[in-house]
Protein backbone atom coordinates (compact mmCIF):
# COMPACT_ATOMS: atom_id res chain seq x y z
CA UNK A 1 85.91 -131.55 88.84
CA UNK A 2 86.65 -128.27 89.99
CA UNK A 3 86.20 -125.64 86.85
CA UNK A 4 86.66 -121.36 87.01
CA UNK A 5 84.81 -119.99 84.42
CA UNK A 6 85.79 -116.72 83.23
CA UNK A 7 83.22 -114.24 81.83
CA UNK A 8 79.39 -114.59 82.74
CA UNK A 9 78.37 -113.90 79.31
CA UNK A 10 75.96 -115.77 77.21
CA UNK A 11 78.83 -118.22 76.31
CA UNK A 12 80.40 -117.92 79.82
CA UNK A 13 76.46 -118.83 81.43
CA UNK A 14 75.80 -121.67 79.13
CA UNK A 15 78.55 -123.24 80.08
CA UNK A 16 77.75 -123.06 83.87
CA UNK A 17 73.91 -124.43 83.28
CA UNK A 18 75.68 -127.24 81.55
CA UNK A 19 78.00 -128.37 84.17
CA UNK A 20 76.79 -127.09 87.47
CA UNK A 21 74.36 -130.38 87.43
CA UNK A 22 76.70 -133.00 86.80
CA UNK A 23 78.50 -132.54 90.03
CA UNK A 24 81.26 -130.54 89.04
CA UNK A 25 82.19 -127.63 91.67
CA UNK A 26 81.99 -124.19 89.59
CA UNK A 27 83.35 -120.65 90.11
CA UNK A 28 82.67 -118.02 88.08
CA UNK A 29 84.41 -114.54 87.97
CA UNK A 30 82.97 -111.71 86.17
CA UNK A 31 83.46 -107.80 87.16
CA UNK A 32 79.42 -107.57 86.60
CA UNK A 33 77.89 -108.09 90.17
CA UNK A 34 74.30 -107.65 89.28
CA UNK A 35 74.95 -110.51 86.78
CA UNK A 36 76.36 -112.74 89.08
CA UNK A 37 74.32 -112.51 91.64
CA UNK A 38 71.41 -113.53 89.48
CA UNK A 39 73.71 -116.27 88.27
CA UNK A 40 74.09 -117.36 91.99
CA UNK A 41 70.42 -117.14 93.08
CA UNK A 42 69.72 -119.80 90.17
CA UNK A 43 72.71 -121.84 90.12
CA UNK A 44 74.56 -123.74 92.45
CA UNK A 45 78.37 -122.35 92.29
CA UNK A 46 80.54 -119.72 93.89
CA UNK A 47 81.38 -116.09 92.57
CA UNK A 48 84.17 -113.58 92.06
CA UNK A 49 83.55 -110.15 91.63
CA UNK A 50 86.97 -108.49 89.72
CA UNK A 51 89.51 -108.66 87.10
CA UNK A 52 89.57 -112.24 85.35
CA UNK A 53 93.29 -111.74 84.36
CA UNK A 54 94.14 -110.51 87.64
CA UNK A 55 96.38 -112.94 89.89
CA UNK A 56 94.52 -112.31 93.20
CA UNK A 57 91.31 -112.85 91.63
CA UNK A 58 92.59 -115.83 90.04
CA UNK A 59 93.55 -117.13 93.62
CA UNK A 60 90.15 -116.13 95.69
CA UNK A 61 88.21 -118.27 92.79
CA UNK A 62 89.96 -121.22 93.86
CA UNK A 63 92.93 -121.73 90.73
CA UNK A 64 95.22 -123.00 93.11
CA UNK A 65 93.39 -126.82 92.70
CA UNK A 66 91.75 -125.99 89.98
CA UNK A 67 91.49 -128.57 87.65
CA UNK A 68 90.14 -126.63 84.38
CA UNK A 69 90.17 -122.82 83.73
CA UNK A 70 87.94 -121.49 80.94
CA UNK A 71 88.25 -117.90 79.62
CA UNK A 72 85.19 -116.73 77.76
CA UNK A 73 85.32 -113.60 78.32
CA UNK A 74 84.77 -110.83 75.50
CA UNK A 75 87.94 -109.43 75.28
CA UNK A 76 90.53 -111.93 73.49
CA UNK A 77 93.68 -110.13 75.61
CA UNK A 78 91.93 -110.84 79.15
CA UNK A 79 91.57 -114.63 78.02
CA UNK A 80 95.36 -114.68 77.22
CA UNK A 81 96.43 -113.12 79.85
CA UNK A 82 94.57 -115.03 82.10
CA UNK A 83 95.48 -117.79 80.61
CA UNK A 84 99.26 -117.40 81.53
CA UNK A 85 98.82 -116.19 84.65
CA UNK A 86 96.89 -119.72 85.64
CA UNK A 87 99.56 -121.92 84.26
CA UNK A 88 102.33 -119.78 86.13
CA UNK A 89 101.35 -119.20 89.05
CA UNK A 90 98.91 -121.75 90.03
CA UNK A 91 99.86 -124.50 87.30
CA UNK A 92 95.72 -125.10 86.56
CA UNK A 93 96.16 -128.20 84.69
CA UNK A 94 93.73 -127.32 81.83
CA UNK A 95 93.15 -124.04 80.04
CA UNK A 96 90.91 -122.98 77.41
CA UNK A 97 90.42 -119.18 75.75
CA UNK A 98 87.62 -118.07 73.43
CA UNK A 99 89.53 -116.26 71.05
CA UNK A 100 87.59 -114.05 68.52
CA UNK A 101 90.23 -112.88 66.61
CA UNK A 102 91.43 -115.09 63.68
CA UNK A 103 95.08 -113.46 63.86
CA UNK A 104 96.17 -115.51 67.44
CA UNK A 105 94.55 -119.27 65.79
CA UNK A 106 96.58 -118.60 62.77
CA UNK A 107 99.64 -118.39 64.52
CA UNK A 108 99.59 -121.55 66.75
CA UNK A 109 102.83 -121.06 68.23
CA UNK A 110 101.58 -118.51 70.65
CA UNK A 111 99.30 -120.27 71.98
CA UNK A 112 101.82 -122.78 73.67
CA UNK A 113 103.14 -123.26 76.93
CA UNK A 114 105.90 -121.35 76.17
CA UNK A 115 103.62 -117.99 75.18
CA UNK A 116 100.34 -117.43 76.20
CA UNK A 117 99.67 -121.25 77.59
CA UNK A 118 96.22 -122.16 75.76
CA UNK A 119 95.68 -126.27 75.91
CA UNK A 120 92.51 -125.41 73.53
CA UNK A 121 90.93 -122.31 71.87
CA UNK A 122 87.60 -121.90 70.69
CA UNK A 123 85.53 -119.28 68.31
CA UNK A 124 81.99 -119.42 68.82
CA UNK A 125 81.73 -116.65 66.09
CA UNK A 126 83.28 -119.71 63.50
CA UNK A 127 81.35 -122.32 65.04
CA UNK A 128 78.00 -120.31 64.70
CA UNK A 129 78.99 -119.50 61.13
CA UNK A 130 80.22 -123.57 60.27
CA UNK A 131 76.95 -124.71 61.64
CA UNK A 132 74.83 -122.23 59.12
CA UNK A 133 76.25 -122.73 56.58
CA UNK A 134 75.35 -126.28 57.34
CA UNK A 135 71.46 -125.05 57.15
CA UNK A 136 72.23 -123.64 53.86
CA UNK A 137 73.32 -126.57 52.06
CA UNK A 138 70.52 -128.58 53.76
CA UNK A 139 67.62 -126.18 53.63
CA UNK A 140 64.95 -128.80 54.75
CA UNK A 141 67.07 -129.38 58.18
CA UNK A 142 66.81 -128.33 61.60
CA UNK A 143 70.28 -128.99 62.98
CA UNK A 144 73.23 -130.64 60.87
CA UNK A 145 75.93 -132.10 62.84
CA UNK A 146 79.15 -134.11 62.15
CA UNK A 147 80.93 -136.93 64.14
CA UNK A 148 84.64 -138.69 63.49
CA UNK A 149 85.95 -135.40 61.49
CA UNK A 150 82.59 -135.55 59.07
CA UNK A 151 82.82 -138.89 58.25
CA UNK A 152 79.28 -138.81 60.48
CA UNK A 153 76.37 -136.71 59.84
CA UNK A 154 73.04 -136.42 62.32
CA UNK A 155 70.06 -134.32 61.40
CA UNK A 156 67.13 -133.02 62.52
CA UNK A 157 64.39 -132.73 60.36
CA UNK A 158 60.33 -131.53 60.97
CA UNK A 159 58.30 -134.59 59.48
CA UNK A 160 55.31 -133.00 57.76
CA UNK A 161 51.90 -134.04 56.12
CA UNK A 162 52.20 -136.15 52.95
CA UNK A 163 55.91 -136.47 53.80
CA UNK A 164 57.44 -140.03 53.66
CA UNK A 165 58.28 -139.98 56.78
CA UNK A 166 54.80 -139.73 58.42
CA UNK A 167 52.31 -142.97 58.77
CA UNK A 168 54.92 -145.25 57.91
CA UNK A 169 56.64 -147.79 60.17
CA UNK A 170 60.37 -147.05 60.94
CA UNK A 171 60.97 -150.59 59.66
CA UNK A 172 60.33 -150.15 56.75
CA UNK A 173 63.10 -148.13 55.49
CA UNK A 174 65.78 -150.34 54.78
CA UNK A 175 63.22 -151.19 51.90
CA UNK A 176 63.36 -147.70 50.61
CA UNK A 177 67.10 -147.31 50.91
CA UNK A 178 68.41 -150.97 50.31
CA UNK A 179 71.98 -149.65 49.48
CA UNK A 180 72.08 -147.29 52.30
CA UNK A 181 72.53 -148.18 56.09
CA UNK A 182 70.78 -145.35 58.36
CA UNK A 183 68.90 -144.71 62.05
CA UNK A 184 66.59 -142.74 63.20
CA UNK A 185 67.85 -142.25 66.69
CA UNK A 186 65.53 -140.14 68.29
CA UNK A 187 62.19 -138.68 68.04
CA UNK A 188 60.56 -135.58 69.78
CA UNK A 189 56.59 -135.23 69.63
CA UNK A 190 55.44 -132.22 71.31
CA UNK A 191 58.81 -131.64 73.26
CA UNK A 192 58.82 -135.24 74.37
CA UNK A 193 61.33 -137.65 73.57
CA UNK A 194 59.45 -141.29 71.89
CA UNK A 195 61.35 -144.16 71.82
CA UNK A 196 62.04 -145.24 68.20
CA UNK A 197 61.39 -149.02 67.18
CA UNK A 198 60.68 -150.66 64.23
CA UNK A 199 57.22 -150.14 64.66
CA UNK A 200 57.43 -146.48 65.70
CA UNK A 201 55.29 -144.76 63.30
CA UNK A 202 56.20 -141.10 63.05
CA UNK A 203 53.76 -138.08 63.33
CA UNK A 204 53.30 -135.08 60.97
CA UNK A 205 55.43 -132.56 63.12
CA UNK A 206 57.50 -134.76 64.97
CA UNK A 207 61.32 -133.84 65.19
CA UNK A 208 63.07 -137.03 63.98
CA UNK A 209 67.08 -137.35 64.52
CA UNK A 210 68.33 -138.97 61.10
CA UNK A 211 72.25 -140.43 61.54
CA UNK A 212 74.29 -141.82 58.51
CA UNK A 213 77.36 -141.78 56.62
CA UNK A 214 78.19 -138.75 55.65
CA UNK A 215 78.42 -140.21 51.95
CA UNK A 216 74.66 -141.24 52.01
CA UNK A 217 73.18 -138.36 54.16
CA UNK A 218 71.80 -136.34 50.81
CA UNK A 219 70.53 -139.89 49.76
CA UNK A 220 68.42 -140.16 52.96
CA UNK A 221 67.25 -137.06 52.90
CA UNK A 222 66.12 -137.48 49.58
CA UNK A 223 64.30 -140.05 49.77
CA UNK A 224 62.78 -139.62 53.78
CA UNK A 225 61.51 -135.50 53.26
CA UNK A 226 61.17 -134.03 50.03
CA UNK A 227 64.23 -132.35 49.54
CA UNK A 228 63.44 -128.01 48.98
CA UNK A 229 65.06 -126.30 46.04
CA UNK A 230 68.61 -125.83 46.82
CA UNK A 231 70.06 -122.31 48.34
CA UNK A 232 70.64 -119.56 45.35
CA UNK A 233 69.74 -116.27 47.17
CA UNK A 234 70.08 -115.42 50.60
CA UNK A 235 69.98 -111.85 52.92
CA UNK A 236 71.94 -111.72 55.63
CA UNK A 237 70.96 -109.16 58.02
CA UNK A 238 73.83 -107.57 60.50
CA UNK A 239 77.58 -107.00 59.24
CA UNK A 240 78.99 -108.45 62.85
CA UNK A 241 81.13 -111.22 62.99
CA UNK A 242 78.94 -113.90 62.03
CA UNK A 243 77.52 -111.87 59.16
CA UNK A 244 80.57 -111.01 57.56
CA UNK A 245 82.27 -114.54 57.91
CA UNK A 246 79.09 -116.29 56.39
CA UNK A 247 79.08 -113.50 53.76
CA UNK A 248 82.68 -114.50 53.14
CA UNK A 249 82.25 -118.06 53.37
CA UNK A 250 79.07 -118.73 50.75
CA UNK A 251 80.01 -115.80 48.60
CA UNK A 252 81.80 -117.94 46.07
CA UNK A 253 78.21 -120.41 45.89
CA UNK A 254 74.94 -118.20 46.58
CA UNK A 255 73.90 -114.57 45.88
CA UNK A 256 74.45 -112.86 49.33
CA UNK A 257 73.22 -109.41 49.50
CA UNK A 258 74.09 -107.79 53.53
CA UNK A 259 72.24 -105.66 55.28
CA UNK A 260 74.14 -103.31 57.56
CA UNK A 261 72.76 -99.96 59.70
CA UNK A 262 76.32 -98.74 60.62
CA UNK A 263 77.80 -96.46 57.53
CA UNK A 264 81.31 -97.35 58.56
CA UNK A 265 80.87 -100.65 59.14
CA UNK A 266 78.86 -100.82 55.93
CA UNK A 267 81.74 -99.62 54.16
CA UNK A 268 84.99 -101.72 55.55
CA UNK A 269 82.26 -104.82 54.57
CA UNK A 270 81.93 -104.03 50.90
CA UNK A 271 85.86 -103.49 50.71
CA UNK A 272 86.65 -106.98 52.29
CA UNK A 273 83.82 -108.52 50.25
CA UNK A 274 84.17 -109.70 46.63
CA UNK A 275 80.74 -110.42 45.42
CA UNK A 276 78.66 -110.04 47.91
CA UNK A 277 76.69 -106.82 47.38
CA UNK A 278 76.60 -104.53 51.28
CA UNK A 279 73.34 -102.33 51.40
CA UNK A 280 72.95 -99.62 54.65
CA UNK A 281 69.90 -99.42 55.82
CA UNK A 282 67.52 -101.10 57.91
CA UNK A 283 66.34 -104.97 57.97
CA UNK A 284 62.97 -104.32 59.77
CA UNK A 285 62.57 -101.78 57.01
CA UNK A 286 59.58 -103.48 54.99
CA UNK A 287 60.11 -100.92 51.84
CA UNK A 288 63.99 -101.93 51.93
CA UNK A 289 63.16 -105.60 51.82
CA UNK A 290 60.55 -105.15 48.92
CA UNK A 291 62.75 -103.46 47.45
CA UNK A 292 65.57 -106.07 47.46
CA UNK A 293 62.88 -109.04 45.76
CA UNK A 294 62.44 -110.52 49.29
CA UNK A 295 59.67 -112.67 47.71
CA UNK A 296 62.44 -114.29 45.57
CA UNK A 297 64.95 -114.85 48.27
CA UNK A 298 65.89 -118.52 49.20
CA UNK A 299 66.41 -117.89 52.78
CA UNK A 300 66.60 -114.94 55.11
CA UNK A 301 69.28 -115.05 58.20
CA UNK A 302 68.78 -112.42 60.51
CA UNK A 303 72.02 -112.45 62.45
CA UNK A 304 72.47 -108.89 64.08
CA UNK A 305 73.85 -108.73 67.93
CA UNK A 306 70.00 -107.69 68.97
CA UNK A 307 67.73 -110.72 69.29
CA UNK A 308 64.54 -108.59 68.89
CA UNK A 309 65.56 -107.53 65.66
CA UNK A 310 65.91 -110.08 64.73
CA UNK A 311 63.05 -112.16 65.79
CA UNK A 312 61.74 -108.50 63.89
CA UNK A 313 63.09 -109.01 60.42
CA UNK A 314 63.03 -112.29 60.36
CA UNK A 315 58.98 -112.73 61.08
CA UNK A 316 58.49 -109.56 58.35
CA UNK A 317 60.97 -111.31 55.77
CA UNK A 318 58.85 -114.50 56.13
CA UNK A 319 55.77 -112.96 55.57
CA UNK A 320 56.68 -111.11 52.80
CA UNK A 321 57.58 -114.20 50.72
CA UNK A 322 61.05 -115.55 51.94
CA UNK A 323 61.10 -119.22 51.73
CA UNK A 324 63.05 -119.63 55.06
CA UNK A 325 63.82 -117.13 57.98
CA UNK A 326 66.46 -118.06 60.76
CA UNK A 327 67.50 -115.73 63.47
CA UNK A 328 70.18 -115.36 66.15
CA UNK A 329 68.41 -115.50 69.53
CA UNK A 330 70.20 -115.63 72.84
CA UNK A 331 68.10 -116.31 74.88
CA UNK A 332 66.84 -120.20 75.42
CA UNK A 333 63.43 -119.11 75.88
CA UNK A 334 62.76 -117.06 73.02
CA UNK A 335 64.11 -119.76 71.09
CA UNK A 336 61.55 -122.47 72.38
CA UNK A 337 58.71 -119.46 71.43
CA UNK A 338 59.81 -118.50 67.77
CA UNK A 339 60.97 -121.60 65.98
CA UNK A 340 58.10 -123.38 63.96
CA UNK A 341 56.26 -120.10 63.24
CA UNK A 342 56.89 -117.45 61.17
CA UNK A 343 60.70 -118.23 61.81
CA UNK A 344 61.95 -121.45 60.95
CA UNK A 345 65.15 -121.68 62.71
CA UNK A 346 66.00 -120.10 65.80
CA UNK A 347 69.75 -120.41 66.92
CA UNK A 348 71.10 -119.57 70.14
CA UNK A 349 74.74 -118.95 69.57
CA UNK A 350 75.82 -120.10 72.94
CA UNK A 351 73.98 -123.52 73.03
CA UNK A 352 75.58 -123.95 69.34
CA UNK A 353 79.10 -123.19 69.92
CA UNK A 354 78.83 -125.34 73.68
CA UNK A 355 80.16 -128.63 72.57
CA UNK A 356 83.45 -127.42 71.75
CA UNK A 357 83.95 -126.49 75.45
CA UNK A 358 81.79 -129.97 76.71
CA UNK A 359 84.17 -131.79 75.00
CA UNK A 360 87.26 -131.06 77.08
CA UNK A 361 85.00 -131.22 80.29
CA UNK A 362 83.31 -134.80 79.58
CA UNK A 363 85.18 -137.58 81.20
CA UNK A 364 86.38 -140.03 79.00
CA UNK A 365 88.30 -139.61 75.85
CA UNK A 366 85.64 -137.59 74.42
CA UNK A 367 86.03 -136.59 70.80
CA UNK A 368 83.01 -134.30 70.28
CA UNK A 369 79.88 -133.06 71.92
CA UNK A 370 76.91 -131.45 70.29
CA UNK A 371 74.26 -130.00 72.18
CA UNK A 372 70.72 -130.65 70.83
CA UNK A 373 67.11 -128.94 71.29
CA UNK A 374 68.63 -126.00 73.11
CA UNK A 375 70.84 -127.77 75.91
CA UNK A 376 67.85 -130.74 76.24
CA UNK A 377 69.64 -133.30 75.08
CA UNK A 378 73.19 -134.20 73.98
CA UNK A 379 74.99 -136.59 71.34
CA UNK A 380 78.73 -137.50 72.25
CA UNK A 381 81.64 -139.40 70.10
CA UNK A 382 83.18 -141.39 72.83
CA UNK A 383 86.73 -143.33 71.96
CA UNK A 384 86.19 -147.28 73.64
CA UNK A 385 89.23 -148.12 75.53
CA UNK A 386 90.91 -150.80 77.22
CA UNK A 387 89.96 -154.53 76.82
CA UNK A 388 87.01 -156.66 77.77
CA UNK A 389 88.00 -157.27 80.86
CA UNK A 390 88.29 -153.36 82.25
CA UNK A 391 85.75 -151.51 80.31
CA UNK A 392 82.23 -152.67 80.03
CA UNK A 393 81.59 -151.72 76.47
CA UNK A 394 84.26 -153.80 74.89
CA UNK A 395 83.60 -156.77 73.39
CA UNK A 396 79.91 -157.28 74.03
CA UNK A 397 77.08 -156.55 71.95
CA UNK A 398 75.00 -153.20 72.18
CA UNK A 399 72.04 -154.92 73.61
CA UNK A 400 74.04 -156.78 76.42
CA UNK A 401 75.21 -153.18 77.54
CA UNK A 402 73.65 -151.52 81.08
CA UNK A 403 72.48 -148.37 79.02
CA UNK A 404 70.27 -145.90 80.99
CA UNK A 405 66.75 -145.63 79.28
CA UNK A 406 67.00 -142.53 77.17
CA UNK A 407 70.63 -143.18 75.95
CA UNK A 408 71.32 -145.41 72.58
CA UNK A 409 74.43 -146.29 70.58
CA UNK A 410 73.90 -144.91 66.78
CA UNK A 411 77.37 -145.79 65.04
CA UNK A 412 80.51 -147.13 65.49
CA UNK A 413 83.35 -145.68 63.23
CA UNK A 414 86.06 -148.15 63.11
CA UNK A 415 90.01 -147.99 62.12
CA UNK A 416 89.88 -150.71 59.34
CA UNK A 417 93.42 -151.95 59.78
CA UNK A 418 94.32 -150.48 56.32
CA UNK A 419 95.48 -147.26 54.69
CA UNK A 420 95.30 -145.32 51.10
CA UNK A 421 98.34 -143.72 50.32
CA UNK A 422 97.68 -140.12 49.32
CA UNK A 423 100.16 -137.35 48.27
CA UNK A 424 101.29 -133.50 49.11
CA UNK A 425 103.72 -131.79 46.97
CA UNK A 426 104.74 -135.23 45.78
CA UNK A 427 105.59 -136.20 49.19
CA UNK A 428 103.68 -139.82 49.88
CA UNK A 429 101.91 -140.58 53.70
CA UNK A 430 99.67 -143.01 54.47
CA UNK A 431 96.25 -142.26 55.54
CA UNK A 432 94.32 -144.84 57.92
CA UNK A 433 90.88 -146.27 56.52
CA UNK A 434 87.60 -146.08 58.48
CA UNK A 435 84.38 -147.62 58.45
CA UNK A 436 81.22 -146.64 59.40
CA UNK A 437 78.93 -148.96 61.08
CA UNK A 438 75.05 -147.90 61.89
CA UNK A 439 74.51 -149.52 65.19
CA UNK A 440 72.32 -152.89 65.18
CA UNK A 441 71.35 -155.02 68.80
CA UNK A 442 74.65 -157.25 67.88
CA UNK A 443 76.92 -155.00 66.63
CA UNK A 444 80.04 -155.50 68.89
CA UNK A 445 82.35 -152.21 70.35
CA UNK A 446 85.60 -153.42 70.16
CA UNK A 447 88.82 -151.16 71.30
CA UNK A 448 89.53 -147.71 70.08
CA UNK A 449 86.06 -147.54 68.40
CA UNK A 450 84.52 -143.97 68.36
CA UNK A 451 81.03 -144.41 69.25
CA UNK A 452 78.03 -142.19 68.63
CA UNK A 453 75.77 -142.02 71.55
CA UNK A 454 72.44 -140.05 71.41
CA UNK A 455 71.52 -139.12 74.74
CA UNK A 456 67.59 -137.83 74.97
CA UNK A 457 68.64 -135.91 78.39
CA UNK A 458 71.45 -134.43 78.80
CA UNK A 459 70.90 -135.86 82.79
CA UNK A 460 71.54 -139.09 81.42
CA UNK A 461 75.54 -138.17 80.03
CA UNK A 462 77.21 -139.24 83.26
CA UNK A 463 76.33 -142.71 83.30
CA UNK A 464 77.45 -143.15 79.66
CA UNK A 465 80.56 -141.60 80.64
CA UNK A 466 81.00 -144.32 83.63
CA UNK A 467 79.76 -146.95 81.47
CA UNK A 468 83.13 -146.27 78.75
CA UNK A 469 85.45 -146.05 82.14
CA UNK A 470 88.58 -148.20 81.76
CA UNK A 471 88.77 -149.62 85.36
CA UNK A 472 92.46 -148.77 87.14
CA UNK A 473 93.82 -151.86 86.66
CA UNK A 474 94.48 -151.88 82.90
CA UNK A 475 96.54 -149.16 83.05
């Protein structure tokens, strides 16, 4: 596939480490030399040097046979612009924009061909902030993600000493949760992926992968880690985007208090907040944070646009007496250095808000992609199509499938055939029914399935994707 990426940002470079190795020929404009010619000394792709909405730019990256065009860069009007221009001029088959700005998603007609020409937008800023809140409501997890529009949940949990996860055989939970049908689809001991069985007996600080109905994830979690005391106080440090839409979001449920340097800023965020209460100052201030009961706050998210302060505040909040400290770090490296210390959670917004983008690269009709362990590995909803005789998922059971060691099928979610009939303003619709079915060795795919495959590489995500193919002749 032949993919422009606009912007070689922290978004715009994630994106080209994740697709540059699956064959896919990349070009990547960005009016930052010195930052493309590091990109180019590490990566195998071309570069542009210039305007990313301008047409002649557009045409030396290549958009003329382009197949996708992705606009990430910072400023929402360039993205647009650019946006249009591709579909115009050079009719680029594909486009997506990162749009930070709420105003252009809540008016969806100007996004269509007719306007600015967006296929898809994305806003890592509301990803990031989705995918904390997450953390919040599970305090004990690592990662929380959902599959099939939530019906889905995966998570990624630290198995500690004493837990009931460690010493135990991973057969024996369906004795502990009789009512309950869950997987434990991966396992990472000291970075490296073990392949779970029945007999797999987990480790005190192994990172297990949990996947279940969405229903019975609190259930499992209950009953495999000691759950911690739910979220009632939290500090958010840095009244940027993320800040201020998590401060907006959990307002209403926990008691946010916001920690912002810039007076101005500081102000416009306690006029657009309800309850949340805005202090100015510093978060690396230790006499600010004593000040504030750090020792009785539930968690701590340091989520400021500089990494080292946060890594900063986040390390001083923990030691102080904060039960749990996440930070915003961008990059991959610091991540794999912090988490697990003083900092529980290290998130690197780029590798977070990723799958959005992955999605509408993957071949396949691929419904979601989540990145896991920083861009190591990757977990994909894949929809099964065509009939036994042109696909080779469909109709045969998961162990008679040719799946690359490292890759395994975790659910199935399934169109039952029936509907509920639900109502808005007294106007009656039917609503399809779906099951969700934990993946056993016989459980047959049939068509139109959404499957849940957990890939322990992401190297390994091309031959799932030409395992699902539907072969030309069903068509």
């Amino acid at each position: 596939m032949k993919i422009i990426i606009l912007g070689a940002g922290q978004v715009g470079t994630s994106v080209a480490e994740s697709l540059v190795s699956e064959a896919n020929d990349i070009t990547i404009v960005d009016n930052d030399v010195e930052r493309l010619n590091a990109l180019q000394e590490r990566l195998d792709l071309r570069v542009v040097t210039g305007n990313a909405a301008s047409p002649s730019i557009l045409d030396a990256a290549g958009a003329q046979d382009a197949d996708l065009l992705i606009a990430v860069t910072q400023s929402d009007q360039t993205n647009l612009c650019a946006c249009r221009v591709a579909k115009t001029l050079f009719n680029v088959p594909t486009r997506i924009a990162r749009l930070r700005a709420a105003d252009y998603v809540d008016y969806p007609e100007l996004l269509n061909d007719s306007n600015f020409a967006v296929d898809h937008s994305i806003c890592p800023e509301q990803i990031v902030t989705d995918y904390i809140r997450k953390l919040i409501e599970f305090p004990e997890a690592l990662q929380v993600l959902e599959f099939a529009d939530g019906m889905v949940t995966l998570i990624a949990v630290k198995a500690f000493e004493g837990g009931l996860l460690v010493g135990k055989p991973l057969k024996t939970i369906p004795q502990r949760l009789p009512n309950v049908d869950a997987r434990v689809v991966a396992i990472f001991r000291r970075d490296q992926p073990v392949a779970p069985t029945g007999d797999t007996i987990i480790e005190r600080g192994d990172e297990v992968f949990i996947l279940a109905a969405t229903s019975h994830i609190r259930k499992v979690m209950t009953e495999l880690r000691r759950m911690d005391k739910p979220i009632r106080r939290i500090i958010i440090a840095g009244g940027g985007n993320i800040g201020f839409r998590l401060a907006k979001a959990v307002e209403g449920s926990v008691n946010v208090k916001l920690i912002e340097h810039d007076r101005r800023r500081a102000e416009h965020l306690a006029s657009q907040l309800g309850k949340a209460l805005v202090l100015r100052g510093d978060a690396t201030d230790e006499a600010l944070l004593d000040a504030e009961s750090i020792e009785e706050t539930d968690m701590f998210l340091a989520l400021t646009n500089d990494e080292e302060d946060n890594i900063m505040s986040a390390s001083l909040a923990k030691q102080m007496g904060a039960r749990r400290a996440l930070a915003l770090i961008n990059r991959k490296s610091y991540v794999d250095l912090v988490q697990g210390g003083r900092i529980d959670i290290a998130i690197s917004p780029a590798q977070t808000s990723i799958g959005q983008l992955l999605a509408r690269v993957r071949r396949g009709d691929v419904a979601a992609v989540h990145s896991l362990r920083r861009g190591a590995a990757e977990a994909l909803e894949v929809i099964a199509h065509g009939d036994a005789k042109h696909c080779k998922v469909i109709g045969r059971r998961i162990e008679e499938l040719d799946l690359p060691d490292g890759a395994s099928i975790a659910a199935i979610v399934r169109n039952t055939g029936q509907s509920r009939t639900e109502y808005n303003e007294l106007v009656a619709y039917e609503v399809p029914i779906f099951e969700v079915i934990i993946a056993h060795h016989d459980t047959v795919i049939r068509a139109e399935d959404h499957v849940i495959v957990f890939c322990t590489s992401k190297k390994l995500v091309p031959k799932v994707e030409k395992l699902f193919q539907v072969g030309w002749g069903f068509f």
